[in-house]
N, C-alpha and C. Protein backbone atom coordinates (compact mmCIF):
# COMPACT_ATOMS: atom_id res chain seq x y z
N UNK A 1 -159.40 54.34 136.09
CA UNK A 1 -158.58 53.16 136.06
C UNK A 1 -158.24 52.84 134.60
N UNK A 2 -156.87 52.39 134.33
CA UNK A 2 -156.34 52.28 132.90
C UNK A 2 -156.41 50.68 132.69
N UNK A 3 -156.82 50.23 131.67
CA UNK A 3 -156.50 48.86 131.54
C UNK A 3 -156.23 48.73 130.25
N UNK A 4 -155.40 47.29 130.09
CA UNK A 4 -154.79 47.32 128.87
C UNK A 4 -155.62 47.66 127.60
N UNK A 5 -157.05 47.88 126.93
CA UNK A 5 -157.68 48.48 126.26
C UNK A 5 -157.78 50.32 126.42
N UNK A 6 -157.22 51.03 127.15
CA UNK A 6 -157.52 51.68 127.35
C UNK A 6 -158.48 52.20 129.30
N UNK A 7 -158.83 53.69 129.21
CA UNK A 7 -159.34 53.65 130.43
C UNK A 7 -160.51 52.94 130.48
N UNK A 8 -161.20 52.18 131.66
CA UNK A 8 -161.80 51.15 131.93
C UNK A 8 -163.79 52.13 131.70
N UNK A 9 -164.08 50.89 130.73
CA UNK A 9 -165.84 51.37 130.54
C UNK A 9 -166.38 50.27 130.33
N UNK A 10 -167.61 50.64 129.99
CA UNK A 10 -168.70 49.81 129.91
C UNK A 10 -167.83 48.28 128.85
N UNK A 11 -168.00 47.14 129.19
CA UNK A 11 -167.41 45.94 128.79
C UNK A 11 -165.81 46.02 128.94
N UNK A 12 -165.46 46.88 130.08
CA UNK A 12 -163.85 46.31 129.93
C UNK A 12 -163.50 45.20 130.63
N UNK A 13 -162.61 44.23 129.95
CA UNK A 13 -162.10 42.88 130.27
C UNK A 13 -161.24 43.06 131.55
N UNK A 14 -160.50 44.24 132.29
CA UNK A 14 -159.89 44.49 132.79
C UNK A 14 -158.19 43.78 132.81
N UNK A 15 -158.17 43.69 131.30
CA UNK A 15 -156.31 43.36 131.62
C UNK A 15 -155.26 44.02 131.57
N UNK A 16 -154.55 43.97 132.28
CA UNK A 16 -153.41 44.41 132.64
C UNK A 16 -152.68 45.21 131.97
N UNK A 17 -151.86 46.22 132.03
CA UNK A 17 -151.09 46.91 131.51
C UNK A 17 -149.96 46.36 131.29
N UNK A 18 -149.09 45.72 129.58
CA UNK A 18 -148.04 45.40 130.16
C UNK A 18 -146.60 46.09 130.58
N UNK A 19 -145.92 45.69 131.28
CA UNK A 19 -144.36 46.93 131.78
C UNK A 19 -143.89 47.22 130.46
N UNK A 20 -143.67 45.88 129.90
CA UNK A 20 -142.59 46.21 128.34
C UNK A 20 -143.56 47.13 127.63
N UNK A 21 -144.78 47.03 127.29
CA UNK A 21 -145.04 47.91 126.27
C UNK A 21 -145.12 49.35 126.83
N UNK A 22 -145.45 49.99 128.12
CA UNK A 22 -145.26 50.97 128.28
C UNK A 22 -143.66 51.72 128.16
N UNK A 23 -142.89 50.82 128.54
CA UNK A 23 -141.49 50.98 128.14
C UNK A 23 -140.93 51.26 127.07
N UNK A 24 -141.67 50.49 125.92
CA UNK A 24 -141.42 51.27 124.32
C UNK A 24 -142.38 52.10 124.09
N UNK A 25 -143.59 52.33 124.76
CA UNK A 25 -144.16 53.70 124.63
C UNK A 25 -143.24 54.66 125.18
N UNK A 26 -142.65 54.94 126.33
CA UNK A 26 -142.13 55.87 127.14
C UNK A 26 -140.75 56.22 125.91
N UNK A 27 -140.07 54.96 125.40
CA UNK A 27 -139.01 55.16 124.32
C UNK A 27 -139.61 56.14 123.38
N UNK A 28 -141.01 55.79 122.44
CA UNK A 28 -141.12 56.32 121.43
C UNK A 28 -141.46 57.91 121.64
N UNK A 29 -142.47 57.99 122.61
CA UNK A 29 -142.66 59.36 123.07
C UNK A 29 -141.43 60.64 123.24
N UNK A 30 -140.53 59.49 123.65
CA UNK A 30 -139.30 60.56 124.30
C UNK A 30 -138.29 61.00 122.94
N UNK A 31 -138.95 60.14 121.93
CA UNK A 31 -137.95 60.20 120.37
C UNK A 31 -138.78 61.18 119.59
N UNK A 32 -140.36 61.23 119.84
CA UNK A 32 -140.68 61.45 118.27
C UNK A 32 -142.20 62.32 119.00
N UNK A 33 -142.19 62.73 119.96
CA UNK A 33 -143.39 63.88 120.87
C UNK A 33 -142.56 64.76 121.52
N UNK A 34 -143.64 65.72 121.55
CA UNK A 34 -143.25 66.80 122.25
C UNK A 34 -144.77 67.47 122.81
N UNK A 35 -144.61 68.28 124.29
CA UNK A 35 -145.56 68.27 124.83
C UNK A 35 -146.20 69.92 124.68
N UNK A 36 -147.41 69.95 124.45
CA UNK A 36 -147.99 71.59 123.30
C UNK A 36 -148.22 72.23 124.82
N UNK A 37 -149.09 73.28 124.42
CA UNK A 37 -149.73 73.82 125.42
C UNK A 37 -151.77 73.97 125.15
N UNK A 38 -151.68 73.08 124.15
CA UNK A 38 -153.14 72.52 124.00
C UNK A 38 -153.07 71.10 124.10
N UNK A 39 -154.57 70.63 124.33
CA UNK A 39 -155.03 69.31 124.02
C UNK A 39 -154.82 69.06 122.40
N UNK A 40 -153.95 67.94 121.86
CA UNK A 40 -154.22 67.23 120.26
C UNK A 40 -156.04 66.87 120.38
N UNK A 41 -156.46 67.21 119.65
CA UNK A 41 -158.01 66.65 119.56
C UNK A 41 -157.87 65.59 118.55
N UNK A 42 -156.73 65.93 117.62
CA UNK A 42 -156.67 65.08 116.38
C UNK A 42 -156.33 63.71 116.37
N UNK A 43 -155.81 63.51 117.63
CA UNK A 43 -154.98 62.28 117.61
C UNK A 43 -155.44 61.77 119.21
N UNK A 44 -155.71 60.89 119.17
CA UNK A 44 -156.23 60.23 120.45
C UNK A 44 -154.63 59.35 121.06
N UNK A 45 -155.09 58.84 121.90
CA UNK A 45 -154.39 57.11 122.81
C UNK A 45 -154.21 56.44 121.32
N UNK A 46 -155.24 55.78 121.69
CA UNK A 46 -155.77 55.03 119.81
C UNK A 46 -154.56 55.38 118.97
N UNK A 47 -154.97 56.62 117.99
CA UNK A 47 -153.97 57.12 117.25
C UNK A 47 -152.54 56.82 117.47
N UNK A 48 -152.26 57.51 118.59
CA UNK A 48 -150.57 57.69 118.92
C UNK A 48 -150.40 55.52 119.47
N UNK A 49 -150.98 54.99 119.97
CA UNK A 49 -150.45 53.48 120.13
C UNK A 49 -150.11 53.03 118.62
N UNK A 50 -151.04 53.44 117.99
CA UNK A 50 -150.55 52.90 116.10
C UNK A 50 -149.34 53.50 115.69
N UNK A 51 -148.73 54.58 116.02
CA UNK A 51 -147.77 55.08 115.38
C UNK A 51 -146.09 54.39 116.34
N UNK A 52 -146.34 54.23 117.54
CA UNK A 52 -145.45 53.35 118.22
C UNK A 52 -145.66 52.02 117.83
N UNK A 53 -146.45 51.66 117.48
CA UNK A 53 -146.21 50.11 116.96
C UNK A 53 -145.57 50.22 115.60
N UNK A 54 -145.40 51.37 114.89
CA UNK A 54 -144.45 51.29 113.34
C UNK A 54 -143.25 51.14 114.06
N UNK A 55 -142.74 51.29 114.82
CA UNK A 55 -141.38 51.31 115.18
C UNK A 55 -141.40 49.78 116.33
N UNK A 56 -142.38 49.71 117.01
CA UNK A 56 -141.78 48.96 118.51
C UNK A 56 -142.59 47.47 118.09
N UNK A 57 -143.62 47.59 117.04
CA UNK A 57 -144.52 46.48 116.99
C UNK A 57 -145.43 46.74 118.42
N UNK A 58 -146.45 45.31 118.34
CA UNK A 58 -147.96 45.77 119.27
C UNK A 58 -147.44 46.19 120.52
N UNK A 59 -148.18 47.54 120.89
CA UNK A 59 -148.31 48.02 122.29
C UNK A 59 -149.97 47.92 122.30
N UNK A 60 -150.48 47.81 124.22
CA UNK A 60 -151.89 48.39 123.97
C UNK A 60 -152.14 49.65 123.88
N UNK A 61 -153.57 50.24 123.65
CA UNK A 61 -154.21 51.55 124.01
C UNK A 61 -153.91 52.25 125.44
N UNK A 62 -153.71 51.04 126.09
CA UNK A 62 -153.70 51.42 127.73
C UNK A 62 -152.34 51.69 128.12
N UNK A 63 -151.57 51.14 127.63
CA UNK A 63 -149.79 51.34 127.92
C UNK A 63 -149.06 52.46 127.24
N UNK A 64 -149.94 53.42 126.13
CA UNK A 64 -150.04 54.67 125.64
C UNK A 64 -150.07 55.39 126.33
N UNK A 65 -151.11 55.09 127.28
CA UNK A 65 -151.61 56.29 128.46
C UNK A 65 -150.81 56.31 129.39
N UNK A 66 -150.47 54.94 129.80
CA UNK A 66 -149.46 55.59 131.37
C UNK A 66 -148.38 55.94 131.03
N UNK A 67 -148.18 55.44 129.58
CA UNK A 67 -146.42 56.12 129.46
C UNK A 67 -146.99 57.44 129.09
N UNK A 68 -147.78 58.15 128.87
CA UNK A 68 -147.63 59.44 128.47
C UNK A 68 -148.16 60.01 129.63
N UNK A 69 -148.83 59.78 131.01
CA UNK A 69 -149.04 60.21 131.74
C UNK A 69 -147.83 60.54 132.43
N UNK A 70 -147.11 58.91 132.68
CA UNK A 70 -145.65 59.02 133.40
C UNK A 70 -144.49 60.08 133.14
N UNK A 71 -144.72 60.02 131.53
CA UNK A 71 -143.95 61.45 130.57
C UNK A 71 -144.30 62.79 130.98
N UNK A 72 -145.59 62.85 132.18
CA UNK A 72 -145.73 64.22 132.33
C UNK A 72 -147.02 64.85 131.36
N UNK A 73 -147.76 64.07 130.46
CA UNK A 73 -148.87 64.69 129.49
C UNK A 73 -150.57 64.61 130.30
N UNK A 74 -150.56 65.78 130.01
CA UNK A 74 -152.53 65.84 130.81
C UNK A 74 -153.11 65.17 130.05
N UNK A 75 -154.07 63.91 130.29
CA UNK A 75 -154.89 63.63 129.98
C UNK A 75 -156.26 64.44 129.41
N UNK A 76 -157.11 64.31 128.73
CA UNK A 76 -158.30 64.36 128.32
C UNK A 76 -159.22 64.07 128.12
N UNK A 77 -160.64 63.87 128.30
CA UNK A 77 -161.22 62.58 127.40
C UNK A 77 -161.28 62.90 126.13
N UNK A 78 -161.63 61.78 125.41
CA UNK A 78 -162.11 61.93 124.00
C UNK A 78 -163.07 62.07 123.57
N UNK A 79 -164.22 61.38 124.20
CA UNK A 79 -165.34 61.46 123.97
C UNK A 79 -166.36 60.43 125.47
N UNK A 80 -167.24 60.90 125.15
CA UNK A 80 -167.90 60.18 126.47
C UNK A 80 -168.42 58.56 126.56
N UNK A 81 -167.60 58.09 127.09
CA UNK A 81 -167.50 56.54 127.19
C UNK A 81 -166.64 55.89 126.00
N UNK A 82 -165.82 56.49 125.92
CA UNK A 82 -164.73 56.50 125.01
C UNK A 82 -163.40 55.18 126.11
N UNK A 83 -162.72 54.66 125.47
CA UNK A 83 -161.74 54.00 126.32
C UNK A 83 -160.29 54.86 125.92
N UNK A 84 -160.13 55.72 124.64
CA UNK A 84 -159.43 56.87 124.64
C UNK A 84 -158.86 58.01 124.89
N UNK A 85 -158.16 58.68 125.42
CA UNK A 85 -157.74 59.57 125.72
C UNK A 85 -157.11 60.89 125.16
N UNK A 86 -157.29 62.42 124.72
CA UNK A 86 -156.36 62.72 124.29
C UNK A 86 -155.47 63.69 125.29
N UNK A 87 -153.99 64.06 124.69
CA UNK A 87 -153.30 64.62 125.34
C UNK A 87 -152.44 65.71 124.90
N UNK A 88 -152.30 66.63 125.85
CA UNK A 88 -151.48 67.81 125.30
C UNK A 88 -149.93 67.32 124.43
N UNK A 89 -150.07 66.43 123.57
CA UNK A 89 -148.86 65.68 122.97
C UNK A 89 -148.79 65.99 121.34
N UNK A 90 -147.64 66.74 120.89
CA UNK A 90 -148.20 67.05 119.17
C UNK A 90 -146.77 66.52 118.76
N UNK A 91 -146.96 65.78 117.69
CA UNK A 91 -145.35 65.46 116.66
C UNK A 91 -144.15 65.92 117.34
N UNK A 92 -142.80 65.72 117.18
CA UNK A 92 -141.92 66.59 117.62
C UNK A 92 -141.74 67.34 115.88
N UNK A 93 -141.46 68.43 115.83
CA UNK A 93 -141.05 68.78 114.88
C UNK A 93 -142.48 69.48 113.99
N UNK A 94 -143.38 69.56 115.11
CA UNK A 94 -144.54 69.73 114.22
C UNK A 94 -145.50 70.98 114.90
N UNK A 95 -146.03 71.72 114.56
CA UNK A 95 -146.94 73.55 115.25
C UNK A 95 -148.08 72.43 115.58
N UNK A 96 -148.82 73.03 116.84
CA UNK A 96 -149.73 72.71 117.18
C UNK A 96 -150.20 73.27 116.26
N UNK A 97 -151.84 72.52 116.47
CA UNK A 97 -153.16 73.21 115.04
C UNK A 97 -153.80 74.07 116.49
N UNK A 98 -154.08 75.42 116.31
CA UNK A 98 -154.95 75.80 116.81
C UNK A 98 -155.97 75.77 117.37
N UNK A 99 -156.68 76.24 118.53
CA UNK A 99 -157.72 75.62 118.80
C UNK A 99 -159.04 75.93 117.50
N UNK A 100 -159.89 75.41 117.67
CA UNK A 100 -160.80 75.69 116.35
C UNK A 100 -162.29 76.09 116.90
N UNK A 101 -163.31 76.44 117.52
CA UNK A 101 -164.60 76.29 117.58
C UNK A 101 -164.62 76.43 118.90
N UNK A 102 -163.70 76.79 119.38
CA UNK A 102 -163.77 76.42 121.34
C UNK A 102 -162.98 74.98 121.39
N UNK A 103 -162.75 74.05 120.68
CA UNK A 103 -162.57 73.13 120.95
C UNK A 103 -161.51 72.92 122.54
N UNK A 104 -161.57 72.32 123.34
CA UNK A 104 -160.86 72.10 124.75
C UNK A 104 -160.30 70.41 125.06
């Protein structure tokens, strides 16, 4: 379950996703991502919501995710009990980094 912090864990408030901000997520994604054929390890939910707010101002962690789910991007976790996500999503204009160590 996604909630506006991100996917739902230990202390989530459970609020809402809002429409508009997934809407300028779904904008920014469709301007400035492109979808790899690895997981980004480098860049989480987290990460990529900060870089749509240079352009759209505040989105949540959680309205990251469904617009990039909705966009078609596999989820990942990030880490365990993480409210983050990462996703097969790298820069447009930019080489995936290799995988490194096994990383998955």
């Amino acid at each position: 379950m996604v909630h506006a912090r991100g996917v739902c864990v230990d202390g989530c408030d459970h609020e809402p996703v809002d429409a508009g901000h997934v809407e300028k997520c779904i904008a920014w994604i469709r301007h400035h991502a492109k979808r790899g054929s690895v997981p980004n390890r480098w860049t989480t939910s987290y990460g990529w919501k900060h870089e749509v707010e240079r352009e759209h101002g505040y989105v949540s962690n959680g309205s990251l995710i469904v617009a990039a789910i909705r966009e078609g991007y596999t989820p990942h976790e990030a880490g365990l009990g993480s409210p983050n996500l990462c996703f097969n999503m790298w820069p447009a204009g930019a080489a995936e980094i290799p995988l490194i160590r096994g990383l998955r």
